[in-house]
PDB file of N, CA and C in Angstrom:
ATOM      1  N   UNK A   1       0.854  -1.171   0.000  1.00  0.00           N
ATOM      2  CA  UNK A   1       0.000   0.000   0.000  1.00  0.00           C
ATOM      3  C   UNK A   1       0.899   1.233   0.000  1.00  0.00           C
ATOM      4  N   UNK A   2       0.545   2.131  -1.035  1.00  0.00           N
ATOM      5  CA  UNK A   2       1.496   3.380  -0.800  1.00  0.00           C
ATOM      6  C   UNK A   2       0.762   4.730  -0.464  1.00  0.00           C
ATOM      7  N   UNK A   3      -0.758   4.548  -0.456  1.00  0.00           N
ATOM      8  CA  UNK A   3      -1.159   5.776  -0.110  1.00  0.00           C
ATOM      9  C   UNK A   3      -2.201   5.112   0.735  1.00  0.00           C
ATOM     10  N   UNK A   4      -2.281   6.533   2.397  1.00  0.00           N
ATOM     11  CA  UNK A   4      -3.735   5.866   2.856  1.00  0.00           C
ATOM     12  C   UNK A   4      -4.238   7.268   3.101  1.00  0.00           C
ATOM     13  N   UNK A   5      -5.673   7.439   3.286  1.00  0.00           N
ATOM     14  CA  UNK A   5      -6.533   8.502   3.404  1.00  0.00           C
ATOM     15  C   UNK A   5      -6.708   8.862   4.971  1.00  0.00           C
ATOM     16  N   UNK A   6      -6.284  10.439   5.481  1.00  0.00           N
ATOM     17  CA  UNK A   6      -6.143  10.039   6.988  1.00  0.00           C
ATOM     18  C   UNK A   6      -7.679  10.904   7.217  1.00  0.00           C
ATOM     19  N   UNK A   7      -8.122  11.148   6.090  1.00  0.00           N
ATOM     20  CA  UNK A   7      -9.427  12.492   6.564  1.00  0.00           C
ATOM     21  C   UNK A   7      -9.164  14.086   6.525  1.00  0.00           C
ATOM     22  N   UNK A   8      -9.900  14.432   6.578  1.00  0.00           N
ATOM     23  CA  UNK A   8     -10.462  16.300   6.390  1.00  0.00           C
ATOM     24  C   UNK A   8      -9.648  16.318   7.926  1.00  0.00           C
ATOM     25  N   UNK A   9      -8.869  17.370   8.002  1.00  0.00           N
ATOM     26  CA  UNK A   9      -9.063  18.173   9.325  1.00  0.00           C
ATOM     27  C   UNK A   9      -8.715  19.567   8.640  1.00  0.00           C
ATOM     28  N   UNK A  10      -8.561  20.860   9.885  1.00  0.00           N
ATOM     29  CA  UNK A  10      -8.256  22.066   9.231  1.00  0.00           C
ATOM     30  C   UNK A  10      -6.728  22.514   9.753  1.00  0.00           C
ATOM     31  N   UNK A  11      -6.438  23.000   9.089  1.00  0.00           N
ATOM     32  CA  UNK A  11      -5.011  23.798   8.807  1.00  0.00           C
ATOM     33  C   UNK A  11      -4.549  24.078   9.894  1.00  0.00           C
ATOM     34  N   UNK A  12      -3.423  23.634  10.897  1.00  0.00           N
ATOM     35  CA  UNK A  12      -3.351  24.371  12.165  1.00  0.00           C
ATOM     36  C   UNK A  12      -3.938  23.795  13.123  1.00  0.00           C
ATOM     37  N   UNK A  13      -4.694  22.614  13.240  1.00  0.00           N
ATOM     38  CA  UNK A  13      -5.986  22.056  14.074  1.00  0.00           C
ATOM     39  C   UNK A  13      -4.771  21.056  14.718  1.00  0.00           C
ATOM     40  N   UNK A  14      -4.974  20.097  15.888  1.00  0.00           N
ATOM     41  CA  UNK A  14      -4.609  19.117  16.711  1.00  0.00           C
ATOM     42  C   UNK A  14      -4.314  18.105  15.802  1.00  0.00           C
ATOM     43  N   UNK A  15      -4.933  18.035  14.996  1.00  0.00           N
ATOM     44  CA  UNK A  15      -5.427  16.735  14.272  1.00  0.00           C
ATOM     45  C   UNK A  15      -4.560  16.655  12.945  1.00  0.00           C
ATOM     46  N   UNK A  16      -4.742  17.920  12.413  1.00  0.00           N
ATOM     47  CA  UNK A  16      -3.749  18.123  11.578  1.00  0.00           C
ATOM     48  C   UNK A  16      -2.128  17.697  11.872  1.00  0.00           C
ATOM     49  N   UNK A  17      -1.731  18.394  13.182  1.00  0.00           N
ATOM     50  CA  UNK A  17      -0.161  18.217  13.922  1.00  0.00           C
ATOM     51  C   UNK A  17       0.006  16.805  13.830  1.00  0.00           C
ATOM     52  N   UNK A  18      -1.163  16.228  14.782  1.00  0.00           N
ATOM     53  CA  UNK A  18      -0.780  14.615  14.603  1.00  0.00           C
ATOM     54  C   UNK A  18      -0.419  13.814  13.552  1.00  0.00           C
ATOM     55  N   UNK A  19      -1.576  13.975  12.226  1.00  0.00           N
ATOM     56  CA  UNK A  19      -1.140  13.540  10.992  1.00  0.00           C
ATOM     57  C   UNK A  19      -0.286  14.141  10.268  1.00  0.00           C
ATOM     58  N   UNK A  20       0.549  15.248  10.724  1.00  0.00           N
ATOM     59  CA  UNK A  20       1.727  15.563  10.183  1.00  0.00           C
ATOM     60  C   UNK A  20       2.656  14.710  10.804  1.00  0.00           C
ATOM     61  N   UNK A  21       2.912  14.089  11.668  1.00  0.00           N
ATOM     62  CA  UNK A  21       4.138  13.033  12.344  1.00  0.00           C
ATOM     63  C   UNK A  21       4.300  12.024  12.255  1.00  0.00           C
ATOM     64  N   UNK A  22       2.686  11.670  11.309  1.00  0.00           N
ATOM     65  CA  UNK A  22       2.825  10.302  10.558  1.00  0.00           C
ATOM     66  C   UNK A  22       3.582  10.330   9.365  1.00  0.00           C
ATOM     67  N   UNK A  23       3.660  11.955   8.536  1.00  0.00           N
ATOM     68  CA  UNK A  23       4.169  11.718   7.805  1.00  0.00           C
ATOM     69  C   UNK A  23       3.235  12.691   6.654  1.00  0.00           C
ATOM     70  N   UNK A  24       2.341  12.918   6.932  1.00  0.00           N
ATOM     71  CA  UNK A  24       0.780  13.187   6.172  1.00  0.00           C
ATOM     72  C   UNK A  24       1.027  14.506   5.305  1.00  0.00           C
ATOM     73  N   UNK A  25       1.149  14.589   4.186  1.00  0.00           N
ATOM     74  CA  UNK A  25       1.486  15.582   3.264  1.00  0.00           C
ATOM     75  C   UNK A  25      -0.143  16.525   2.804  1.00  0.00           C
ATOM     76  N   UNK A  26      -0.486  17.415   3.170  1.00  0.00           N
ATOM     77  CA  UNK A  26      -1.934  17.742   3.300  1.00  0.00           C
ATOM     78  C   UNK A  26      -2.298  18.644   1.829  1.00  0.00           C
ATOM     79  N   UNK A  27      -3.407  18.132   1.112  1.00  0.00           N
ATOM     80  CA  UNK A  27      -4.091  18.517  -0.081  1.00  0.00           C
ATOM     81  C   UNK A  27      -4.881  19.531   0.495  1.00  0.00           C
ATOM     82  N   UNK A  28      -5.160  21.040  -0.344  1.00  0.00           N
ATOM     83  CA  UNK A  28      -6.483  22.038   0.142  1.00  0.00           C
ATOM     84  C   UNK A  28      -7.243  21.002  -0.683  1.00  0.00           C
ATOM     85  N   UNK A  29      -8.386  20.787  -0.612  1.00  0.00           N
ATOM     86  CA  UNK A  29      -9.920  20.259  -0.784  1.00  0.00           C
ATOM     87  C   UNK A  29     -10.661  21.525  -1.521  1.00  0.00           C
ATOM     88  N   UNK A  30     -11.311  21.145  -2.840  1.00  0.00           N
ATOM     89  CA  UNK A  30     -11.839  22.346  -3.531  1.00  0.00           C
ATOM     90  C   UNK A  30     -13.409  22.439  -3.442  1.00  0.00           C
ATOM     91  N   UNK A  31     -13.970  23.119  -2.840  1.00  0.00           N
ATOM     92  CA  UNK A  31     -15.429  22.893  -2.566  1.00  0.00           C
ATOM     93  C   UNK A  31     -16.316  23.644  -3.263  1.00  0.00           C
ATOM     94  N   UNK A  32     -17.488  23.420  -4.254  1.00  0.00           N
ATOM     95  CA  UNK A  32     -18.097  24.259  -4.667  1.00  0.00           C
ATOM     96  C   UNK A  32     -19.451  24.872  -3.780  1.00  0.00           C
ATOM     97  N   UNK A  33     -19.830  25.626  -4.474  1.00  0.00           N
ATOM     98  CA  UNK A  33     -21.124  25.763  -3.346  1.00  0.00           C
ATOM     99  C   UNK A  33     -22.073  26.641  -4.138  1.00  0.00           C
ATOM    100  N   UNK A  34     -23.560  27.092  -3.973  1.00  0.00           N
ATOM    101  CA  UNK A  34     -23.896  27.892  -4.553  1.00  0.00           C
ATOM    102  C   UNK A  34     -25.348  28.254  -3.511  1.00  0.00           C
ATOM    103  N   UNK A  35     -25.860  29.133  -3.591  1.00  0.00           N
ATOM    104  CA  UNK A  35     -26.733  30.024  -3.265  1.00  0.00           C
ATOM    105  C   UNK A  35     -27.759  30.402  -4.261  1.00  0.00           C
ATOM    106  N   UNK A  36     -29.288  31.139  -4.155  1.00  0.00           N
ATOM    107  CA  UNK A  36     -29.599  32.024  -5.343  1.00  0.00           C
ATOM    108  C   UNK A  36     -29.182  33.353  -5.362  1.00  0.00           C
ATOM    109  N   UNK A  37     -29.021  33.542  -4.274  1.00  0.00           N
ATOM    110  CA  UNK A  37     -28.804  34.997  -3.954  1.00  0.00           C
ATOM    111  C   UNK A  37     -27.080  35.396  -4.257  1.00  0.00           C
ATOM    112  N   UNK A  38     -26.031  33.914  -4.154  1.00  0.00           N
ATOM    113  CA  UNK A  38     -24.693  34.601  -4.341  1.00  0.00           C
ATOM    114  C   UNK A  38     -23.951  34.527  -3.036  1.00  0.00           C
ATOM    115  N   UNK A  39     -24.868  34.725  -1.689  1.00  0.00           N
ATOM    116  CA  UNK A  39     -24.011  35.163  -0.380  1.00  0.00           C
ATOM    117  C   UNK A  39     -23.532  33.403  -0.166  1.00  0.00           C
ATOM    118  N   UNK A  40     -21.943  33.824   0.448  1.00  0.00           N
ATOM    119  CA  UNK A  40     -21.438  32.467   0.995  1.00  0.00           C
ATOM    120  C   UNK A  40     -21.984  32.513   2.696  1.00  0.00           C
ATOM    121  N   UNK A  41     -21.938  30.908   2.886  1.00  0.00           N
ATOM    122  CA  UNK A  41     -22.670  30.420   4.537  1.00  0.00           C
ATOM    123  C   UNK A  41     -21.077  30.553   4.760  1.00  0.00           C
ATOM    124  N   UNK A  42     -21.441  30.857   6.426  1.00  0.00           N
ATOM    125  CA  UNK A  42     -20.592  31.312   7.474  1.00  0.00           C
ATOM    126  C   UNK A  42     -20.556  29.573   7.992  1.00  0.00           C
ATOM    127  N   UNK A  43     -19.292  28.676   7.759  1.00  0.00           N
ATOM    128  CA  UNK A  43     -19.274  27.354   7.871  1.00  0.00           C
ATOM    129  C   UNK A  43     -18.062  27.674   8.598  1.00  0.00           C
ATOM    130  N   UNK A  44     -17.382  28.483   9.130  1.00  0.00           N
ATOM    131  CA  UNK A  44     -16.082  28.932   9.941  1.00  0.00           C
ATOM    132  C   UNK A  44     -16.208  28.496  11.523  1.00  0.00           C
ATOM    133  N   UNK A  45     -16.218  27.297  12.140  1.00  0.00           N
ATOM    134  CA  UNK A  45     -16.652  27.005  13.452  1.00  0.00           C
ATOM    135  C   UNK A  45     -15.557  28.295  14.702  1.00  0.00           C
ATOM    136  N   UNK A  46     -14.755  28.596  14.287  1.00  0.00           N
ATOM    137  CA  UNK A  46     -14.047  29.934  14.675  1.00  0.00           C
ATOM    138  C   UNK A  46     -14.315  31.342  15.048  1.00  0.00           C
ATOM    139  N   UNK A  47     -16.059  31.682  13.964  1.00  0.00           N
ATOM    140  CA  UNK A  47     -16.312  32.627  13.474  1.00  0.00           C
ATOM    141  C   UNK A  47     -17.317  32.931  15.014  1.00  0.00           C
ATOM    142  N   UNK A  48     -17.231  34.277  15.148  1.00  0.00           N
ATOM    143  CA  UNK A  48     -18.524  34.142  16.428  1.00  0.00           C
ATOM    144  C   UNK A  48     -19.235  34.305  16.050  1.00  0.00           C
ATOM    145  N   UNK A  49     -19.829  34.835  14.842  1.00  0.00           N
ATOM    146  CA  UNK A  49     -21.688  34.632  14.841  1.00  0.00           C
ATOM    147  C   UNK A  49     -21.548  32.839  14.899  1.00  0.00           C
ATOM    148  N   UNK A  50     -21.172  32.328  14.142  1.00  0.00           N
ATOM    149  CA  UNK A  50     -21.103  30.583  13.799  1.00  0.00           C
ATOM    150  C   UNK A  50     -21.079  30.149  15.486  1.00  0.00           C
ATOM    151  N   UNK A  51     -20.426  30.308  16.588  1.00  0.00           N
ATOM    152  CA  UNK A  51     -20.176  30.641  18.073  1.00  0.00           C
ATOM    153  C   UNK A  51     -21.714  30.742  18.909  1.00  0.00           C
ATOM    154  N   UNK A  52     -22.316  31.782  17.948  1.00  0.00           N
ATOM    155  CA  UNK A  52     -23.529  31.915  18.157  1.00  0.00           C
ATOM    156  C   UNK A  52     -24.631  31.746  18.099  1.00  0.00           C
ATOM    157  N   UNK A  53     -24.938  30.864  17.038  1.00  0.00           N
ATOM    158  CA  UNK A  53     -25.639  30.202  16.785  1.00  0.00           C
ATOM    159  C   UNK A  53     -25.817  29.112  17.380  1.00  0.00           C
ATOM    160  N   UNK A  54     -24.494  28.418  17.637  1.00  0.00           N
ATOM    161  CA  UNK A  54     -24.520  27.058  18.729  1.00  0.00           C
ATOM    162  C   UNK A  54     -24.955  27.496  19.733  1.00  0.00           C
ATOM    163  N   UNK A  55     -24.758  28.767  20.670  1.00  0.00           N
ATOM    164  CA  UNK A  55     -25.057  28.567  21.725  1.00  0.00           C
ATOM    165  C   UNK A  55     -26.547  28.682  22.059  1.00  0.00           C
ATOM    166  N   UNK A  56     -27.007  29.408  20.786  1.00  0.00           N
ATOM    167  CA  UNK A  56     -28.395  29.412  20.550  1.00  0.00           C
ATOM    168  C   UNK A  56     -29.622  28.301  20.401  1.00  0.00           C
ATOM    169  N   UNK A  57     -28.623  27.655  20.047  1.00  0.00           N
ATOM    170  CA  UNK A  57     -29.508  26.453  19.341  1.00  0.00           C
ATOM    171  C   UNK A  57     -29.496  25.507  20.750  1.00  0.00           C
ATOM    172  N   UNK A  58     -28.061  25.938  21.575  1.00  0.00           N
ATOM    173  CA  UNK A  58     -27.967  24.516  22.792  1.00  0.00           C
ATOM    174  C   UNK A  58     -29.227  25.159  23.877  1.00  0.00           C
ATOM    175  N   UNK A  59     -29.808  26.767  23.640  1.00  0.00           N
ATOM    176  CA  UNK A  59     -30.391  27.408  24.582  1.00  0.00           C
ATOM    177  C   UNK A  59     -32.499  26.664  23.952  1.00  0.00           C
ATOM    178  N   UNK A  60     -32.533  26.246  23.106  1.00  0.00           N
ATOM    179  CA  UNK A  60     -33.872  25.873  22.188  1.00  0.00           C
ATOM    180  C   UNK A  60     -34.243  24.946  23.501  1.00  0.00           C
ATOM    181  N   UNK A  61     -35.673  25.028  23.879  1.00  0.00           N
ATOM    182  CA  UNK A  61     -36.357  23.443  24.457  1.00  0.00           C
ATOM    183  C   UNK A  61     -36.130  22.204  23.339  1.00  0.00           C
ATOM    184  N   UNK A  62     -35.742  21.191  24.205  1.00  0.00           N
ATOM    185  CA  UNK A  62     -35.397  19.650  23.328  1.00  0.00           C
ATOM    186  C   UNK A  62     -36.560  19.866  22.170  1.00  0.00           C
ATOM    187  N   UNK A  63     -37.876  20.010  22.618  1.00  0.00           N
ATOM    188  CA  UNK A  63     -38.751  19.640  21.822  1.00  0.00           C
ATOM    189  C   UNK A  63     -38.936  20.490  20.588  1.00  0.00           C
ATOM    190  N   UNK A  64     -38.366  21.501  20.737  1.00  0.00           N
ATOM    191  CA  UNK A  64     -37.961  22.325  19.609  1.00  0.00           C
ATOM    192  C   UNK A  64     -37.300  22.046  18.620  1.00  0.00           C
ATOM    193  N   UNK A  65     -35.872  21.820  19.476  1.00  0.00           N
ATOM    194  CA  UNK A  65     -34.692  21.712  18.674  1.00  0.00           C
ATOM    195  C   UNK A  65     -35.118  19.942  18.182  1.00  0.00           C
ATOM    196  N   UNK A  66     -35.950  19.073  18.433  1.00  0.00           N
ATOM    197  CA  UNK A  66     -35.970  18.056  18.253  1.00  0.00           C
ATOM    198  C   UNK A  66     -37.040  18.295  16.463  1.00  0.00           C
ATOM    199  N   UNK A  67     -37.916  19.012  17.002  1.00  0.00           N
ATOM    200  CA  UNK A  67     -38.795  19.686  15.443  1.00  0.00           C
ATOM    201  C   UNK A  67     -37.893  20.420  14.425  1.00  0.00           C
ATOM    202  N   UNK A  68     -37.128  21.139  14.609  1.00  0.00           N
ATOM    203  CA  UNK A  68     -36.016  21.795  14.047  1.00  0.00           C
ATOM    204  C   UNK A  68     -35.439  20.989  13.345  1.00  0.00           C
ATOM    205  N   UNK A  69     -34.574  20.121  14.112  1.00  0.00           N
ATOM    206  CA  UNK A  69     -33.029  19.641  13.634  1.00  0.00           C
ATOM    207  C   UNK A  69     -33.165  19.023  12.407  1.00  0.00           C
ATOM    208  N   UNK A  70     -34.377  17.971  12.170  1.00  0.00           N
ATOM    209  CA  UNK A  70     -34.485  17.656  10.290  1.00  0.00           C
ATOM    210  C   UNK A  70     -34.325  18.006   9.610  1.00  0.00           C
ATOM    211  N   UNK A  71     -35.063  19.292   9.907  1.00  0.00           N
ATOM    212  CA  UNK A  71     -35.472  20.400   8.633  1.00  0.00           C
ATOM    213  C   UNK A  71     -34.381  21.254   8.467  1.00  0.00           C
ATOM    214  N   UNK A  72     -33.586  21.565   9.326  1.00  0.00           N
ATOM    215  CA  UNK A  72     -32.486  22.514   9.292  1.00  0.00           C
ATOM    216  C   UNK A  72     -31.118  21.533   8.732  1.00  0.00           C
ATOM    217  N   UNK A  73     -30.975  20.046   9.001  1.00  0.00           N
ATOM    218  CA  UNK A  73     -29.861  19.480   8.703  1.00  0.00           C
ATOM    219  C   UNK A  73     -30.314  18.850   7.166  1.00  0.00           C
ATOM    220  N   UNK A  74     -31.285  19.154   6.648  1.00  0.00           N
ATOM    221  CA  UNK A  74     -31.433  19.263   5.213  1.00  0.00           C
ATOM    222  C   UNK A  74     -30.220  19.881   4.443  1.00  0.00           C
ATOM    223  N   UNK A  75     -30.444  21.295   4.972  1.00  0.00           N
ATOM    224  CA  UNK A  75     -29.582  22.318   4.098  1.00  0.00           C
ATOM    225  C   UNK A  75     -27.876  22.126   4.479  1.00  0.00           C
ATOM    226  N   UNK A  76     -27.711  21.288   5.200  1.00  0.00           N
ATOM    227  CA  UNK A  76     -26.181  21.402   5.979  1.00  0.00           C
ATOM    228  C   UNK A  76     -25.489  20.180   4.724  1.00  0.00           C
ATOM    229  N   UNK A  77     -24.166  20.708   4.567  1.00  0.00           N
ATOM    230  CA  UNK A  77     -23.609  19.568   4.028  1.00  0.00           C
ATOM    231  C   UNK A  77     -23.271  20.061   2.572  1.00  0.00           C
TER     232      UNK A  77
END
């Protein structure tokens, strides 16, 4: 075997360091994306609105966030 796949991590991350000491030579990943409107999603887990939203969503009653989470993890991805 001469190549193995170690996974996505980000630039600078824990995960990254580690699979650099295996040896792990890291590809950028080219992602397309599109909108109607044009605006790019804030997918930056770094970013504080993105910050904010989690904490928002951890603040929802279960039964909410339980009606929610389908419909919203549609658009994710």
């Amino acid at each position: 075997m001469t190549q193995f796949d170690f996974g996505r991590s980000k630039v600078g991350s824990g995960q990254a360091s580690w699979k650099k000491s295996f040896g792990f030579e890291g590809k950028p990943l080219v992602y397309h994306g599109w909108s109607p409107d044009g605006a790019l999603r804030d997918i930056n887990p770094n970013s504080a609105q993105y910050q904010q939203r989690i904490a928002l969503w951890k603040k929802l009653p279960l039964p909410v966030a339980n009606l929610l989470g389908p419909w919203i993890s549609r658009g994710l991805g």
